[in-house]
N, C-alpha and C. Protein backbone atom coordinates (compact mmCIF):
# COMPACT_ATOMS: atom_id res chain seq x y z
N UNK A 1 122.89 -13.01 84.34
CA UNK A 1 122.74 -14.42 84.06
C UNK A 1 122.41 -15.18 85.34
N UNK A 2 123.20 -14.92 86.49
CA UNK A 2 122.89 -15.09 87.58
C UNK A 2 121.69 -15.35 88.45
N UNK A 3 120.71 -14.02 87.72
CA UNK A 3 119.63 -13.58 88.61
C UNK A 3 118.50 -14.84 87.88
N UNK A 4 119.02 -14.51 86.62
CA UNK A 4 118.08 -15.55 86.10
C UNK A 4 117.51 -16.56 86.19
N UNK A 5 118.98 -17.23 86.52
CA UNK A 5 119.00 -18.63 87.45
C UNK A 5 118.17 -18.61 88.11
N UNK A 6 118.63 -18.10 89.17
CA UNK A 6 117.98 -17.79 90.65
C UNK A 6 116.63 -17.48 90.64
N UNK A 7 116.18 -16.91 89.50
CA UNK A 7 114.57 -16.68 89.10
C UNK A 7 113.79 -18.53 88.49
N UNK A 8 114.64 -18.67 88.09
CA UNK A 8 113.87 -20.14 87.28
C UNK A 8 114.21 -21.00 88.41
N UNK A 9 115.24 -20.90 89.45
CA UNK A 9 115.08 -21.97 90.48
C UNK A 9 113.72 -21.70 91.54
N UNK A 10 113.47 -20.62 91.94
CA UNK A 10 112.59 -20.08 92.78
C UNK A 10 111.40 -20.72 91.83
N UNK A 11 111.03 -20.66 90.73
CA UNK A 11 109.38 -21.04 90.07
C UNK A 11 109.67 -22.22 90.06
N UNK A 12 110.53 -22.74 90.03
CA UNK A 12 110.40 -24.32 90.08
C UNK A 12 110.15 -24.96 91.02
N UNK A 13 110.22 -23.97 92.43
CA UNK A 13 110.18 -24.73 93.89
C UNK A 13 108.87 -24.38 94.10
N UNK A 14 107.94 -25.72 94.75
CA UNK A 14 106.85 -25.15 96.00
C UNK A 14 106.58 -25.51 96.94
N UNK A 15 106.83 -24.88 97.95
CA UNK A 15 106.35 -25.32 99.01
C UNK A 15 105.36 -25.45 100.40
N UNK A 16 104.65 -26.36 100.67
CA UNK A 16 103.23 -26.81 101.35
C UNK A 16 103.38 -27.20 102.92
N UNK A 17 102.93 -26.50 103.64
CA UNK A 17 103.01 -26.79 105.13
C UNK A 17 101.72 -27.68 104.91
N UNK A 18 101.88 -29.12 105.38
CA UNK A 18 101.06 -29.40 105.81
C UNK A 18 101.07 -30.42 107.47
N UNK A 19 101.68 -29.31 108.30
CA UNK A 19 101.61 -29.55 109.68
C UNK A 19 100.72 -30.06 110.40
N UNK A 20 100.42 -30.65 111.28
CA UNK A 20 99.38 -30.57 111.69
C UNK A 20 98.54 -31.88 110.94
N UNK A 21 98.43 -31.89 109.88
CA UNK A 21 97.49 -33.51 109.32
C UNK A 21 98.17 -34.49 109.46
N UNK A 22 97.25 -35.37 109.29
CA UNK A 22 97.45 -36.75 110.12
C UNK A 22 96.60 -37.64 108.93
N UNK A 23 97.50 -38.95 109.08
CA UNK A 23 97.18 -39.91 107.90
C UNK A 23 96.33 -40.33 107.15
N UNK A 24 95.86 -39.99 106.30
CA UNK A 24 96.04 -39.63 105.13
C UNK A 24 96.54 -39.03 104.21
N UNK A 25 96.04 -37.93 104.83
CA UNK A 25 95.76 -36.10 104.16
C UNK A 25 97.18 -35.64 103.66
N UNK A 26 97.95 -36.03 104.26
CA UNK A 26 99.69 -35.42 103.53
C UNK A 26 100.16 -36.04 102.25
N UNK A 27 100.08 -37.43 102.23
CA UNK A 27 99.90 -38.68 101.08
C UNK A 27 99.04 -37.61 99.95
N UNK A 28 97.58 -38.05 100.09
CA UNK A 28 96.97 -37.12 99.47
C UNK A 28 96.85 -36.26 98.58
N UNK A 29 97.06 -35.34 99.28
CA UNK A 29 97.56 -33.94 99.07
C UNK A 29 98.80 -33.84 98.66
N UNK A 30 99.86 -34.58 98.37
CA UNK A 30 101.11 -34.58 97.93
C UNK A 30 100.69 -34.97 96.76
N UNK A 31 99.93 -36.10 96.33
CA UNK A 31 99.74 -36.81 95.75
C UNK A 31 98.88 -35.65 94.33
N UNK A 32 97.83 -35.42 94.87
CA UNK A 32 97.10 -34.35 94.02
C UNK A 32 98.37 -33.30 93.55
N UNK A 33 98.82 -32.33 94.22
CA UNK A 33 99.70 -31.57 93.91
C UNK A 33 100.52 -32.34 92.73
N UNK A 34 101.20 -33.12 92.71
CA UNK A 34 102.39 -34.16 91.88
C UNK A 34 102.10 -34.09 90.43
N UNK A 35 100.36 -34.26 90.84
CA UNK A 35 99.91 -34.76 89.80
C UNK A 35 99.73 -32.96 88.50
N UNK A 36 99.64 -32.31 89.41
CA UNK A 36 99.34 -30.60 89.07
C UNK A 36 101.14 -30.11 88.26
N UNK A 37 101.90 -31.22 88.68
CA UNK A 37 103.04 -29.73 88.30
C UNK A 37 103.87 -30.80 87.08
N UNK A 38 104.59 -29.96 86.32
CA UNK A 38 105.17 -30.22 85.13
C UNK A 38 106.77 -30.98 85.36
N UNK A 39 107.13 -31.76 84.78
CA UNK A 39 108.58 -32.55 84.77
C UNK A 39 109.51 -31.34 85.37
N UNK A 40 110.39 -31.88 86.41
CA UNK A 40 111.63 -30.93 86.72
C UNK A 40 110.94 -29.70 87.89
N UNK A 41 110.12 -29.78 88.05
CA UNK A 41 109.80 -28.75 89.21
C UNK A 41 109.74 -29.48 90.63
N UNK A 42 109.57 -28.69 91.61
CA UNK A 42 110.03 -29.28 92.67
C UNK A 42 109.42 -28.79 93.88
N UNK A 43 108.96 -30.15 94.31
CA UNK A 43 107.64 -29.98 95.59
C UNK A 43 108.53 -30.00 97.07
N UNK A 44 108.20 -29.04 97.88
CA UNK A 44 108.90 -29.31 99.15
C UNK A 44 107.66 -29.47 100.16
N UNK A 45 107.27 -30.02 101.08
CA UNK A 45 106.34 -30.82 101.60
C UNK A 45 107.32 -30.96 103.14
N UNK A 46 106.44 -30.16 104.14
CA UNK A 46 106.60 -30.01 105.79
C UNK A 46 105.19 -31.02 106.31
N UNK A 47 105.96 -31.64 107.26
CA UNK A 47 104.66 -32.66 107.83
C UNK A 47 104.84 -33.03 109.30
N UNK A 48 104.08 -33.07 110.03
CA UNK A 48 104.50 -33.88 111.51
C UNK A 48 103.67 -35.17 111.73
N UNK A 49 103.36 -35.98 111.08
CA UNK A 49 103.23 -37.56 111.01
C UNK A 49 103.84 -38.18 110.54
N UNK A 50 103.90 -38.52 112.03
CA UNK A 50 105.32 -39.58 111.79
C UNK A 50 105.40 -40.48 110.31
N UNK A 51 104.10 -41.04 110.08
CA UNK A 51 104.03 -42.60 109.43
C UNK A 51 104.11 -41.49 107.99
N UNK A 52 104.39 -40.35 107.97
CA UNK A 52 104.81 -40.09 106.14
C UNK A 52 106.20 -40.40 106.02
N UNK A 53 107.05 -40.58 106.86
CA UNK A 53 108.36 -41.59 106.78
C UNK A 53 108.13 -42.49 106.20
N UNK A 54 106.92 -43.41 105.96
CA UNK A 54 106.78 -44.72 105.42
C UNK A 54 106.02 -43.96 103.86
N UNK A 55 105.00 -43.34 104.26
CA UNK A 55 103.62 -42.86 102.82
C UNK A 55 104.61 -42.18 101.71
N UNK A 56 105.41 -40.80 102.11
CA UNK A 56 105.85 -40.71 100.75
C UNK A 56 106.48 -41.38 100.28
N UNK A 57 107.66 -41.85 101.10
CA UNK A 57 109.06 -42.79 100.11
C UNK A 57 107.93 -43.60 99.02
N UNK A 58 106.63 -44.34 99.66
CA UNK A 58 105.86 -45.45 98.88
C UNK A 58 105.18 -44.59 97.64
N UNK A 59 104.68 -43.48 97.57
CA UNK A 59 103.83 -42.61 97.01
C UNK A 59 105.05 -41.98 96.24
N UNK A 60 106.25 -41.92 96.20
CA UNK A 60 107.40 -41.40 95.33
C UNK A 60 107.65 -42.74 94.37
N UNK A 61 107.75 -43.55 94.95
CA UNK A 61 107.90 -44.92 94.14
C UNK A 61 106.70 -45.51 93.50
N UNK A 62 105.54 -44.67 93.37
CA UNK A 62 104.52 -45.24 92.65
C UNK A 62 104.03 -44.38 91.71
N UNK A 63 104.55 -43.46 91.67
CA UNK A 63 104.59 -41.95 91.10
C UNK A 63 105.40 -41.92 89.97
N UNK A 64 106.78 -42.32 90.39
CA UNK A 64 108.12 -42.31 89.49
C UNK A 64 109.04 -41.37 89.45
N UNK A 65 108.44 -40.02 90.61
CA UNK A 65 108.76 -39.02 90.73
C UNK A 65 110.32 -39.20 91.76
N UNK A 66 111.14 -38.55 92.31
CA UNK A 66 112.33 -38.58 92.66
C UNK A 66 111.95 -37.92 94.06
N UNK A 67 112.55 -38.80 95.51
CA UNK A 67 112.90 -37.79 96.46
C UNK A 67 114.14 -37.60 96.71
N UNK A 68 114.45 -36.24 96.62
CA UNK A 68 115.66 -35.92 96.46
C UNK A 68 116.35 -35.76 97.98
N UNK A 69 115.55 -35.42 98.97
CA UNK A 69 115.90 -35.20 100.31
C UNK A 69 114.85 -35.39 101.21
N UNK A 70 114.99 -35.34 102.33
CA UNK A 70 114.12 -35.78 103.41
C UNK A 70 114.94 -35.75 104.77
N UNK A 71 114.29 -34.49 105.68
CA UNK A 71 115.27 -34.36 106.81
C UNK A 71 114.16 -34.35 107.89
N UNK A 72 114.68 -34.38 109.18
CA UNK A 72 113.57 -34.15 110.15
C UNK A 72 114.50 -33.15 111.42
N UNK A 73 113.95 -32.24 111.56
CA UNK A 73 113.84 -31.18 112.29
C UNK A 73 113.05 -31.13 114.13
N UNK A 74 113.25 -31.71 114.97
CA UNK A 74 112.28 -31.70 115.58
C UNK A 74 111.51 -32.88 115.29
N UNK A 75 109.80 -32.02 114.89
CA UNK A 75 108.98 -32.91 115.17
C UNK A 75 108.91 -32.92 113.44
N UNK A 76 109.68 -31.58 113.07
CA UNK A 76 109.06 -31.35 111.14
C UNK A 76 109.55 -32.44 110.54
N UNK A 77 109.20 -33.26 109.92
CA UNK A 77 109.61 -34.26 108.83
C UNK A 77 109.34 -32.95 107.44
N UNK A 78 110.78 -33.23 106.58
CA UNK A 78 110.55 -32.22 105.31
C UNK A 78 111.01 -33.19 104.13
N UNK A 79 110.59 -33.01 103.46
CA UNK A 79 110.56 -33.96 101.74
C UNK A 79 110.60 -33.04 100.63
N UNK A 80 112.09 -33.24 99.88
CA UNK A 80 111.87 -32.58 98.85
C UNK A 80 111.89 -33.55 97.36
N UNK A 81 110.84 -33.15 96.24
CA UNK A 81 109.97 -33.52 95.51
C UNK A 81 110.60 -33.41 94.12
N UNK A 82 111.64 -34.11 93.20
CA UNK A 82 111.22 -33.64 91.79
C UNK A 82 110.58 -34.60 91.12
N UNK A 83 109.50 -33.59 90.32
CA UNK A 83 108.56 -34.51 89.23
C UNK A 83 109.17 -34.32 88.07
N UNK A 84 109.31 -35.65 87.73
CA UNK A 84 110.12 -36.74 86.72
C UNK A 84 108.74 -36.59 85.60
């Protein structure tokens, strides 16, 4: 029963390095993806621009979608994603 879990949590998660881009392209590309995945699954999204501190929270709230977390590591800003 266990494993099962643990199997339907793993397909529900995905996650996108997108290191390295710079403003726009993370927005974007979060944005497209969001739009790709089904209620209850869950986008995890790595970024090092700065200003997606400001783009997703706005792009989660225009979406309707939920951020559930958001930590920064260093330089990694990480966002995790459920679509509502």
């Amino acid at each position: 029963m266990a494993e099962s879990k643990a199997r339907k949590e793993k397909s529900e998660l995905a996650a996108v390095n997108m290191r390295g881009l710079k403003c726009p392209l993370p927005t974007l590309k979060t944005r497209k993806l969001l739009s790709k995945m089904a209620p209850g699954e869950v986008l995890v999204i790595e970024c090092t621009d700065p200003l997606t501190t400001i783009d997703i929270p706005n792009l989660v709230r225009e979406t309707g979608d939920k951020l559930e977390d958001s930590t920064k590591s260093g330089r990694v800003l990480t966002f995790r994603i459920r679509k509502s």
